[in-house]
Protein backbone atom coordinates (compact mmCIF):
# COMPACT_ATOMS: atom_id res chain seq x y z
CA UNK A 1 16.08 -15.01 -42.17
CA UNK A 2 14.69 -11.63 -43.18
CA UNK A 3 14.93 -10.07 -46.37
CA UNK A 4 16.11 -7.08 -47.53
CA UNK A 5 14.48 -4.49 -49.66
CA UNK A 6 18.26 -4.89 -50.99
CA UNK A 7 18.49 -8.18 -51.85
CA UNK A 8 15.11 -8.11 -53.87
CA UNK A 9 16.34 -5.67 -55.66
CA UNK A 10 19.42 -6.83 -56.59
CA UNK A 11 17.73 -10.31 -57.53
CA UNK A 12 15.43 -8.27 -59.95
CA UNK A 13 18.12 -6.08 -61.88
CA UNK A 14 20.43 -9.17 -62.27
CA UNK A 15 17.07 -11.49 -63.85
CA UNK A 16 15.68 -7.99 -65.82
CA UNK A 17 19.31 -6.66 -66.93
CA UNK A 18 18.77 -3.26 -65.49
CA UNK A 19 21.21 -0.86 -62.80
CA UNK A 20 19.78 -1.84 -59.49
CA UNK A 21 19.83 2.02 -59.06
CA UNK A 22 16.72 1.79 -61.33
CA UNK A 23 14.73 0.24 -58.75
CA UNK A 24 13.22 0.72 -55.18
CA UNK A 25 10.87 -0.65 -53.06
CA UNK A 26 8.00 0.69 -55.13
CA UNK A 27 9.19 -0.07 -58.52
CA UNK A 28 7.40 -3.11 -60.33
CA UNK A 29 5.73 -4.46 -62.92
CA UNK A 30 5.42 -1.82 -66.05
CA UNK A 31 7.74 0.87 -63.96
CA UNK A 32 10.40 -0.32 -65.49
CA UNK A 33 10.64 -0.67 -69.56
CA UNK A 34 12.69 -4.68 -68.84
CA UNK A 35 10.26 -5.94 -66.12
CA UNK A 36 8.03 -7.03 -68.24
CA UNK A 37 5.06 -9.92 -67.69
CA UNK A 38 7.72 -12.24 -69.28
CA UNK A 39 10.77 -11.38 -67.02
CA UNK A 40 8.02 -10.92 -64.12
CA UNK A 41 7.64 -15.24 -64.80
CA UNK A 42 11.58 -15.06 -64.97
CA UNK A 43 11.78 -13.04 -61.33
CA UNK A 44 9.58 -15.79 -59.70
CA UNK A 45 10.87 -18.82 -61.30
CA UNK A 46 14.13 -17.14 -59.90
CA UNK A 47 12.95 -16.31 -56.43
CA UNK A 48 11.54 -20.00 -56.45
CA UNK A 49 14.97 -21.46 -57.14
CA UNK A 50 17.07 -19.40 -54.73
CA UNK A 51 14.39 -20.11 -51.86
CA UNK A 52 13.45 -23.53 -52.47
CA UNK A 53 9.71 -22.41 -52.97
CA UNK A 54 6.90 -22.41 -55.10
CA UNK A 55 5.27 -19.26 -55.96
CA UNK A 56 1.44 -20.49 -57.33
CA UNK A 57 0.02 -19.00 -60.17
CA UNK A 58 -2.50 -16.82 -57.47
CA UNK A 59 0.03 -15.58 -55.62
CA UNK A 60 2.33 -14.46 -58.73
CA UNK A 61 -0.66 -12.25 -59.47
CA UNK A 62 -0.11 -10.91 -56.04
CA UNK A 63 3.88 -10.13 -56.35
CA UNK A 64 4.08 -7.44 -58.85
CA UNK A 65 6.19 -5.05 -56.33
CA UNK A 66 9.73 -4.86 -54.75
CA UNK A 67 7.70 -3.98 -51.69
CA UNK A 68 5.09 -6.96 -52.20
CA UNK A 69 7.68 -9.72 -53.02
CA UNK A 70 9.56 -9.00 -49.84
CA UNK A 71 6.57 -8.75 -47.76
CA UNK A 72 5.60 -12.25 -49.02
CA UNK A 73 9.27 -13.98 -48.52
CA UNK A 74 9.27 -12.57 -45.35
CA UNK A 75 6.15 -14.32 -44.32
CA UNK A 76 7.43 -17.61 -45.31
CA UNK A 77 9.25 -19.74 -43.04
CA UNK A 78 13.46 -19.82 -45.13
């Protein structure tokens, strides 16, 4: 199953209470005033429920982009 840009997106505004017309694939961590290192935790605990994954503590280092978290849930096996 691939993932949208789209669906990331939409994932982040609902878990950081922002218009998903905020966002793109290059918005992250600090480009938005609610995506904070707190909500960032939020967005993976998140992803990690609605994929059935776990997200290690390296790799949430890793995902601070739309772009990057896509990238990475496409290159797991859903």
């Amino acid at each position: 199953m691939k993932i949208t840009t789209g669906q990331i997106i939409e994932i982040i505004a609902d878990v950081i209470q922002c218009n998903k017309n905020e966002l793109d694939e290059n918005s992250g961590i600090g480009t938005n005033a609610q995506w904070d290192s707190l909500r960032h935790v939020m967005i993976m605990a998140k992803l990690e429920e609605l994929y059935g994954l776990k997200v290690s503590e390296d790799n949430i280092d890793l995902l601070m982009s739309v772009e990057a978290i896509k990238e990475y849930l496409n290159s797991m096996e859903l």
